[in-house]
Protein backbone atom coordinates (compact mmCIF):
# COMPACT_ATOMS: atom_id res chain seq x y z
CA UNK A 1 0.00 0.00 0.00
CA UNK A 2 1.05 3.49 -0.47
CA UNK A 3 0.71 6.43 1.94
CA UNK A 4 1.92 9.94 1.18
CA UNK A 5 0.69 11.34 4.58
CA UNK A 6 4.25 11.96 5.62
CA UNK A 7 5.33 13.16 2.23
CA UNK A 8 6.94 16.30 1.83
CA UNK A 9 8.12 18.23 -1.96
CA UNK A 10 11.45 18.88 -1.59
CA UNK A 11 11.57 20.53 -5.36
CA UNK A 12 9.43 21.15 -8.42
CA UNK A 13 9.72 21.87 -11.73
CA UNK A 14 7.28 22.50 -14.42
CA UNK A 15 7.69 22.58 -18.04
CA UNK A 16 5.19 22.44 -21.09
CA UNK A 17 5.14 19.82 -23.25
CA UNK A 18 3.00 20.01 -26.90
CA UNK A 19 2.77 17.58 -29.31
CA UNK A 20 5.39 17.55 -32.60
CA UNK A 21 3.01 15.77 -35.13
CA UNK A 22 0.46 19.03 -34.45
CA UNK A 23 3.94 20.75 -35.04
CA UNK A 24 3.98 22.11 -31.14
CA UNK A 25 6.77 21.99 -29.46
CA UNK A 26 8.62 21.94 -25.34
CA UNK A 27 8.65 25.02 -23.44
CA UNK A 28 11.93 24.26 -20.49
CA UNK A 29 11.60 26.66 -17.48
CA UNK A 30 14.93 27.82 -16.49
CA UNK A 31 14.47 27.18 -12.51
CA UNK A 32 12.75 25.09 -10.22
CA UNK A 33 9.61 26.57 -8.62
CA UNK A 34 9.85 28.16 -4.81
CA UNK A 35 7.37 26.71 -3.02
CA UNK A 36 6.74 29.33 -0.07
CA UNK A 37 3.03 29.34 0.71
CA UNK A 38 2.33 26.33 2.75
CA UNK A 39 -0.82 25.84 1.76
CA UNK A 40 -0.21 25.82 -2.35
CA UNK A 41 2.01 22.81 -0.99
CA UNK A 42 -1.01 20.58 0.29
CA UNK A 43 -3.13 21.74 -2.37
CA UNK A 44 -0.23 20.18 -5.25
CA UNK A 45 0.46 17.63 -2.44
CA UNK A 46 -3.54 16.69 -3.02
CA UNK A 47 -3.17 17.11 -6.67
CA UNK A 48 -0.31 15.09 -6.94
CA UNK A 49 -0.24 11.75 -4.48
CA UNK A 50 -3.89 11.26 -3.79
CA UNK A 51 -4.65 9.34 -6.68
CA UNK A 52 -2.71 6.84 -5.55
CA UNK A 53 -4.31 6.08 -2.35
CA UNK A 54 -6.22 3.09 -4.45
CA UNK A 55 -3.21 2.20 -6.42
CA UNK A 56 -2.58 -1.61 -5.56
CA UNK A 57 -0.35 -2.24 -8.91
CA UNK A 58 3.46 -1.87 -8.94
CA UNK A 59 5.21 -1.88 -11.72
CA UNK A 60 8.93 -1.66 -13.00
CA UNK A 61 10.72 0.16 -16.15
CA UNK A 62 12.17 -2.28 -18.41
CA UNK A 63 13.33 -2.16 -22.03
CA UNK A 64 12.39 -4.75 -24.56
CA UNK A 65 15.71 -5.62 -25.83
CA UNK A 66 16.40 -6.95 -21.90
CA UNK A 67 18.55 -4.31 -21.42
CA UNK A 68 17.49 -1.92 -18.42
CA UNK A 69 19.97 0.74 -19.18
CA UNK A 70 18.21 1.83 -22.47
CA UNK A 71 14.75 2.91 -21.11
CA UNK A 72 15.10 6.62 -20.68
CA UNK A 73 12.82 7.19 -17.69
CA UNK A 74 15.52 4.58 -15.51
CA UNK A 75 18.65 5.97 -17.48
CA UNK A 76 17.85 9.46 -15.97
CA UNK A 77 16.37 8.73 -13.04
CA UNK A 78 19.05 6.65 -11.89
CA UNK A 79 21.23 9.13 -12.68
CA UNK A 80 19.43 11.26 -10.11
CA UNK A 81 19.31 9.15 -7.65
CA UNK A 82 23.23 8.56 -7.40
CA UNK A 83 23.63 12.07 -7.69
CA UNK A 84 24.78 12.26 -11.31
CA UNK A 85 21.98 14.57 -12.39
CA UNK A 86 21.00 17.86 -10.68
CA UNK A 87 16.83 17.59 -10.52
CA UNK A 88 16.21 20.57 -12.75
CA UNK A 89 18.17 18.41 -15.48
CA UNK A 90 16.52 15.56 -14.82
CA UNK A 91 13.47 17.30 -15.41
CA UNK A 92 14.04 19.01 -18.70
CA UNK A 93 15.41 15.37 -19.61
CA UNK A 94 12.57 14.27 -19.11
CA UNK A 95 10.48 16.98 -21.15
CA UNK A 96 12.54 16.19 -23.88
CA UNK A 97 11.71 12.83 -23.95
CA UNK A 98 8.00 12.70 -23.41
CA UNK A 99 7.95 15.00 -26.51
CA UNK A 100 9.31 12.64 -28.20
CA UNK A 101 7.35 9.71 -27.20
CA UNK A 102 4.17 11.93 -28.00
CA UNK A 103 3.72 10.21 -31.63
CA UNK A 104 0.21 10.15 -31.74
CA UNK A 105 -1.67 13.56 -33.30
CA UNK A 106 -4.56 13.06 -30.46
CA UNK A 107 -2.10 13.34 -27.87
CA UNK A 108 -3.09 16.45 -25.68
CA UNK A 109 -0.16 18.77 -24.87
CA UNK A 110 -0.29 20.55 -21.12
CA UNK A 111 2.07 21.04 -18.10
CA UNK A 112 4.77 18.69 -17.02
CA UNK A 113 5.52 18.36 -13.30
CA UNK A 114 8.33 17.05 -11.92
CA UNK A 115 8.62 16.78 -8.21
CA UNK A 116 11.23 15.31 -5.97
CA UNK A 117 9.27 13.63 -2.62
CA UNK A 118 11.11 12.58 0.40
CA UNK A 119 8.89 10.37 2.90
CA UNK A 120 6.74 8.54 0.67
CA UNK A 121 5.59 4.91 2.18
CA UNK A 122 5.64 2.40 0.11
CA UNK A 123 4.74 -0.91 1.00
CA UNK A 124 5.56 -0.26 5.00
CA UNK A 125 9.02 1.22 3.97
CA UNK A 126 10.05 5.03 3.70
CA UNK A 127 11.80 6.05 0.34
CA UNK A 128 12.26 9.05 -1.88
CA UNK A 129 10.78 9.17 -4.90
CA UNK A 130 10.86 11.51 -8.44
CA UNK A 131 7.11 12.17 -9.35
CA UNK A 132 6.02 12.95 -13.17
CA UNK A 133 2.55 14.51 -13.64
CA UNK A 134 0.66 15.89 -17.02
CA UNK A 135 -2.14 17.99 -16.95
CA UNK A 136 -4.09 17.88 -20.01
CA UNK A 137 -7.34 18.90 -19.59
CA UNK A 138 -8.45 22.43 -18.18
CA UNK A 139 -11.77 23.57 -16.82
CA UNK A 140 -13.51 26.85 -16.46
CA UNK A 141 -14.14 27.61 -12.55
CA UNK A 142 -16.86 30.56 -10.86
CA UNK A 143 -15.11 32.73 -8.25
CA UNK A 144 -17.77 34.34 -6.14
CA UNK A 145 -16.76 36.84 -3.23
CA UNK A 146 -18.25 39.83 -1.25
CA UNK A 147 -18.05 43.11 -1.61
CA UNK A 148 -19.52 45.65 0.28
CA UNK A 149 -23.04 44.13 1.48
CA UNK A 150 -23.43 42.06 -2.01
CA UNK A 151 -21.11 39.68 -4.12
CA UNK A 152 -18.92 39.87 -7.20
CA UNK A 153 -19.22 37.00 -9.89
CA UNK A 154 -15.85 36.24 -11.41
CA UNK A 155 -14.56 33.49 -13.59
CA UNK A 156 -11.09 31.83 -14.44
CA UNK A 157 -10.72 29.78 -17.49
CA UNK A 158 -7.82 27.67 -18.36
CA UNK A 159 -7.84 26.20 -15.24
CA UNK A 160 -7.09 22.96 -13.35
CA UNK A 161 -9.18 20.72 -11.04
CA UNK A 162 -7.16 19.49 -8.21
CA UNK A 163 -9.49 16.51 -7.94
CA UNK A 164 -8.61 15.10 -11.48
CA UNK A 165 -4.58 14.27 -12.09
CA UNK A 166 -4.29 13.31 -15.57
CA UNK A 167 -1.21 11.31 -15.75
CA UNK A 168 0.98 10.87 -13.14
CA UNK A 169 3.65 8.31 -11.82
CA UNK A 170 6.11 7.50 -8.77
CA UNK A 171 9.62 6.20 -8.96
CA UNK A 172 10.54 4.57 -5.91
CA UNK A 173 14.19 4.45 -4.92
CA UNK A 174 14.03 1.13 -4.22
CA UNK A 175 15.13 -1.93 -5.77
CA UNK A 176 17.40 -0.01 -8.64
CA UNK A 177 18.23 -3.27 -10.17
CA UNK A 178 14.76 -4.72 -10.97
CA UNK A 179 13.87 -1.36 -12.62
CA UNK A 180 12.56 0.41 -9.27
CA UNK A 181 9.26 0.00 -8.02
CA UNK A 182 6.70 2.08 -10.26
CA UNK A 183 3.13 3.25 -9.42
CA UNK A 184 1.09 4.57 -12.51
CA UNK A 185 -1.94 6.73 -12.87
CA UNK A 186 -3.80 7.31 -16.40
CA UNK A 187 -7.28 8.97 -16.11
CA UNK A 188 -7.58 9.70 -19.50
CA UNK A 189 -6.43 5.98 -20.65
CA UNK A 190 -9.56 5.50 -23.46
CA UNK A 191 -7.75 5.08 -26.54
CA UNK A 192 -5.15 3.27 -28.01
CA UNK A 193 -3.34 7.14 -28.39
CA UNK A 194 -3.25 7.01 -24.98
CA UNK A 195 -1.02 4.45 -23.90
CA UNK A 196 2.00 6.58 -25.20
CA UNK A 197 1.98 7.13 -21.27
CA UNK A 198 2.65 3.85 -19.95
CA UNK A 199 4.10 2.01 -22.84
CA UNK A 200 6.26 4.78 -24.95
CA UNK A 201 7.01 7.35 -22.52
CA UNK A 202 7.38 5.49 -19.05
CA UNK A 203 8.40 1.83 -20.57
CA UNK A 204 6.49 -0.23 -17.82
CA UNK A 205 5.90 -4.09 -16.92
CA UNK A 206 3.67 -5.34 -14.06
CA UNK A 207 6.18 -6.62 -11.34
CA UNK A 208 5.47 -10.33 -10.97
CA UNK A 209 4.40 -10.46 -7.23
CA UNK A 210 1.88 -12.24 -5.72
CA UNK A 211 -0.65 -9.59 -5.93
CA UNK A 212 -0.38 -9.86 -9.73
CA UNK A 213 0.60 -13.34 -9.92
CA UNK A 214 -2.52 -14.58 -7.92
CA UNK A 215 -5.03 -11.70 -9.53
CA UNK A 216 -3.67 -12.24 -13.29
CA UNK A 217 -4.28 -15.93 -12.70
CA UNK A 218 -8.14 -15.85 -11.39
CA UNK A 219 -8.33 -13.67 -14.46
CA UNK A 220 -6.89 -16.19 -16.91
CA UNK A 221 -8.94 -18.73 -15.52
CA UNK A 222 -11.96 -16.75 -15.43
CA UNK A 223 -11.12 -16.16 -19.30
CA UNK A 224 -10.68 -19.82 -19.53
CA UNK A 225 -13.81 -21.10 -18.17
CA UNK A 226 -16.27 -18.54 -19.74
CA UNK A 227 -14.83 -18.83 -23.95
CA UNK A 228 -12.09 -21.42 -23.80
CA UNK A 229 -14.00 -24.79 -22.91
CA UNK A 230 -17.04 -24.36 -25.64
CA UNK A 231 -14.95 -25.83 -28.25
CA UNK A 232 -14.36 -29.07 -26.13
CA UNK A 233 -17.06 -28.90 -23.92
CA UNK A 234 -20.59 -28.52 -23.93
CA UNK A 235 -21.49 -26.52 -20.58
CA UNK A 236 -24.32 -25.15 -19.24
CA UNK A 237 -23.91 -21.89 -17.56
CA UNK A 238 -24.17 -23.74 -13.89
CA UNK A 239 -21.72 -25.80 -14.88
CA UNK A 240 -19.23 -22.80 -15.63
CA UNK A 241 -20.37 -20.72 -12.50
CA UNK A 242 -19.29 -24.33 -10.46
CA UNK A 243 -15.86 -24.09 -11.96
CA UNK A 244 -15.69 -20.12 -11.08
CA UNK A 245 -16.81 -20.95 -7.36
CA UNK A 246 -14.36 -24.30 -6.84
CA UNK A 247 -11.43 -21.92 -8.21
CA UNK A 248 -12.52 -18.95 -5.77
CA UNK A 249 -13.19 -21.21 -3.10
CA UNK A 250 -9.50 -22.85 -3.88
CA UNK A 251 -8.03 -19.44 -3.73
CA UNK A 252 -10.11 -18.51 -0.34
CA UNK A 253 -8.88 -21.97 1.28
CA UNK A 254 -5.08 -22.24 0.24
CA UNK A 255 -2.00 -19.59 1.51
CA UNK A 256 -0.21 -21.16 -1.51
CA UNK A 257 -0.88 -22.05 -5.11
CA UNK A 258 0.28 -25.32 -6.26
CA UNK A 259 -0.51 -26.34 -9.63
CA UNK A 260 -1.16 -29.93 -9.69
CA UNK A 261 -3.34 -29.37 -6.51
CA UNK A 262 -5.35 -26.85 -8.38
CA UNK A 263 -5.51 -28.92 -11.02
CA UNK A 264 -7.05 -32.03 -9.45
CA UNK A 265 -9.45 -29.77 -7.17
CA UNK A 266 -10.65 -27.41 -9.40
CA UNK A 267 -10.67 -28.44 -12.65
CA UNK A 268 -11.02 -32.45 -12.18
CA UNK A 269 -10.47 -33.30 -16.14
CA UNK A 270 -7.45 -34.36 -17.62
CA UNK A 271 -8.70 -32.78 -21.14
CA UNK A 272 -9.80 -29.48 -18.83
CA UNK A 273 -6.30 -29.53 -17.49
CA UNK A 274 -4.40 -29.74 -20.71
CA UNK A 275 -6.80 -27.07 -22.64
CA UNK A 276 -6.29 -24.49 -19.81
CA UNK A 277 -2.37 -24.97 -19.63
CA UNK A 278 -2.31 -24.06 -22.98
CA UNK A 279 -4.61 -21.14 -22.46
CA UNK A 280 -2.15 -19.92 -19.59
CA UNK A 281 0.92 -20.44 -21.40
CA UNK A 282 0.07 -18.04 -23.91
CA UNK A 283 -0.93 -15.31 -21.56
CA UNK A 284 2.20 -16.36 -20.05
CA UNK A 285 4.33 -15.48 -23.39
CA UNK A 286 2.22 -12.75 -24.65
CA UNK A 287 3.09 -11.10 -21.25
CA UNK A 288 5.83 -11.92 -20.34
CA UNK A 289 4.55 -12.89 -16.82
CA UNK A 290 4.88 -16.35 -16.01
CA UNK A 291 3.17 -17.85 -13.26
CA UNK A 292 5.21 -20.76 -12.31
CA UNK A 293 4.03 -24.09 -10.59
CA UNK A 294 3.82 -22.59 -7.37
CA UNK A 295 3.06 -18.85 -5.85
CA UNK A 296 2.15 -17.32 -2.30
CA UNK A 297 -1.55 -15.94 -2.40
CA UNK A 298 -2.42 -12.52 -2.16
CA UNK A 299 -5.75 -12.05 0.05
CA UNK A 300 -5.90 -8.77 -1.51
CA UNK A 301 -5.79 -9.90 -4.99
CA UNK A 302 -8.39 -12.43 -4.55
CA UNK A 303 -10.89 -9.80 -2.67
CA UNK A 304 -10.63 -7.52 -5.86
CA UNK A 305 -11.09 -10.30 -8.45
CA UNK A 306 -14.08 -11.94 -6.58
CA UNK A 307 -16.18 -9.06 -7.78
CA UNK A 308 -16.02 -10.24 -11.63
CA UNK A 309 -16.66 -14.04 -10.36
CA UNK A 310 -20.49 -13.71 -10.78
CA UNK A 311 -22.48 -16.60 -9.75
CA UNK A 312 -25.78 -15.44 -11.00
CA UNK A 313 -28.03 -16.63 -13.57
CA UNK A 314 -30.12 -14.18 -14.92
CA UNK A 315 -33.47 -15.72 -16.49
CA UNK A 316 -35.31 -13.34 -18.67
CA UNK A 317 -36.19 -10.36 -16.51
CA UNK A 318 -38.34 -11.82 -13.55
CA UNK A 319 -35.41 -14.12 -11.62
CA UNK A 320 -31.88 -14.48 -10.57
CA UNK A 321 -30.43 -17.33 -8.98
CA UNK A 322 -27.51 -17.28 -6.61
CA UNK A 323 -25.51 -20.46 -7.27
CA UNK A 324 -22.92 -20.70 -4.22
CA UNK A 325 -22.26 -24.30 -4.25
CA UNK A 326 -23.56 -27.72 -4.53
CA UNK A 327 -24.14 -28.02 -8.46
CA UNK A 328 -26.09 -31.42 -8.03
CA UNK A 329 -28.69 -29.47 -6.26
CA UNK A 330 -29.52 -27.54 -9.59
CA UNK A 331 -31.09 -29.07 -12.53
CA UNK A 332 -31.99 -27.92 -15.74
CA UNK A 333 -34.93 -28.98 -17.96
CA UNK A 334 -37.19 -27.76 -20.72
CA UNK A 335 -41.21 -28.04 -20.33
CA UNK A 336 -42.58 -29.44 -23.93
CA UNK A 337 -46.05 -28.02 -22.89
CA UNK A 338 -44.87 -24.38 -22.04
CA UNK A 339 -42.71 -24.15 -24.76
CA UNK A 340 -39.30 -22.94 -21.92
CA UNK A 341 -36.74 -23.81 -19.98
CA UNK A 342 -36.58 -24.45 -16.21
CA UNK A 343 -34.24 -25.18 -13.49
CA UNK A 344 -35.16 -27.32 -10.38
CA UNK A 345 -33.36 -26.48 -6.91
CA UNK A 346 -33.16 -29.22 -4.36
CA UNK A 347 -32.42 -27.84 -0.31
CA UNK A 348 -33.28 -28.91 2.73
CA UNK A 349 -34.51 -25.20 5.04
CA UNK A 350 -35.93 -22.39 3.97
CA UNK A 351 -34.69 -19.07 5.41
């Protein structure tokens, strides 16, 4: 988890960024900013490091060719940190080379922050950090104040909303080797334009944890069960909601995930088993994210994936059944005479 209560700004710098293919260009400021009224400093504080609160992903900066050293983002930032690069370099560097990886012509251009944090909590350990923020998007705001028994009506137009961060991510000085830990924010993340952020600019991979290792996995599955078993299988749609609450009820029971275990509890099928391992392994490659034979469990992950593990059948628009266990309680028929289908429950009490 990350908390940013204790966090304080040591230095900012801001710089304007455009986009090249709409033939704007990089404004560099010549100085950091002086940040001397205390309260501008929570209100960018707010701006800044709130979104993150909810953040649960880490990531790392990595280059495709394998070699860390080329991704921009860790070349300079590393530099930083060992005291190579003075921040107000590090943050024109920077500038420079988000303009470049703005290569899209619906790219919005805006402000670039830079900020250098001391005190940020990551994960129950203190660290420094470098934080990059955009601001695309500006908003028109009311100003209303009194004067002399009545009010005055004002307005301010190019302005920003505290409350909605753009882009934004933390490096963590932590873990240098790995490609630092990374946390990411992208509220404007609709298009395929937009991933210039995460994928050209920043250069980032999902750090293969247990959080992501046990979350990506209930995913996969979840995948699995609801598109990749109709070729081979002919299921009804209790039959895949079983196989969804065995695998949550797996993840629930066990602190670790062992494959074969999973395997015989969950799935049951040698045919199952050998249809899904494929199904994995190509998540596995297309990712680069392999899960292995064996993982710790992440409570956390599980909690957030259960959501999407719906065990409700909808039936037209009068019922929905909850189906929480016990699939040879529920049968499924179709009445000749009526012209539908049914289902029959079996239980024992009434509540």
């Amino acid at each position: 988890m990350f908390y940013h209560t204790d966090a304080v700004i040591e230095q900012l710098a801001i710089h304007r960024v455009g986009n090249k293919l709409q033939d704007e260009f990089y404004v560099l400021s010549d100085h950091p900013i002086a940040l001397e009224d205390e309260l501008l400093g929570q209100l960018l504080m707010h701006y800044f490091l709130s979104p993150f609160a909810k953040v649960n992903e880490v990531y790392r900066l990595f280059h495709a060719s394998g070699t860390l050293a080329l991704n921009e983002v860790f070349h300079f930032s590393k530099a930083f940190f060992q005291g190579e690069l003075g921040f107000h370099e590090l943050s024109q560097q920077l500038c420079k080379h988000l303009f470049e990886a703005s290569n899209h012509p619906n790219i919005k251009g805006g402000e670039l922050y830079v900020v250098r944090l001391r005190g940020v909590q990551l994960e129950g350990e203190l660290h420094e950090a470098v934080g990059i923020f955009k601001s695309e998007h500006k908003e028109t705001y009311l100003k209303v104040s009194p004067r002399q028994g009545a009010f005055d009506v004002d307005y301010e137009q190019e302005a920003i909303n505290i409350n909605k961060l753009d882009k934004g991510c933390l490096i963590v000085n932590t873990e240098q080797e790995e490609g630092y830990k990374v946390l990411v924010v992208d509220q404007t993340n609709r298009q395929q334009e937009a991933l210039y952020w995460k994928d050209d600019f920043l250069g980032l991979r999902i750090r293969n944890d247990a959080f992501h290792q046990t979350g990506n996995f209930l995913k996969v599955y979840k995948k699995f069960v609801d598109e990749g078993l109709d070729e081979a299988f002919d299921l009804e749609r209790t039959d895949k909601i079983d196989l969804l609450n065995r695998s949550m009820d797996y993840f629930k029971d066990k602190e670790t995930f062992k494959q074969e275990e999973f395997e015989e509890e969950v799935l049951g099928n040698p045919k199952a088993i050998s249809l899904f391992n494929d199904y994995r392994q190509q998540f596995e490659e297309a990712y680069e994210s392999p899960f292995g034979d064996q993982f710790d469990i992440s409570n956390q992950a599980v909690k957030k994936v259960q959501a999407a593990f719906k065990s409700v059948l909808k039936l037209d628009k009068n019922f929905h059944i909850y189906v929480h266990g016990k699939r040879e309680y529920i049968e499924k028929g179709y009445d000749e005479e009526k012209g539908m289908n049914f289902y029959k429950l079996y239980f024992k009490e009434e509540h």
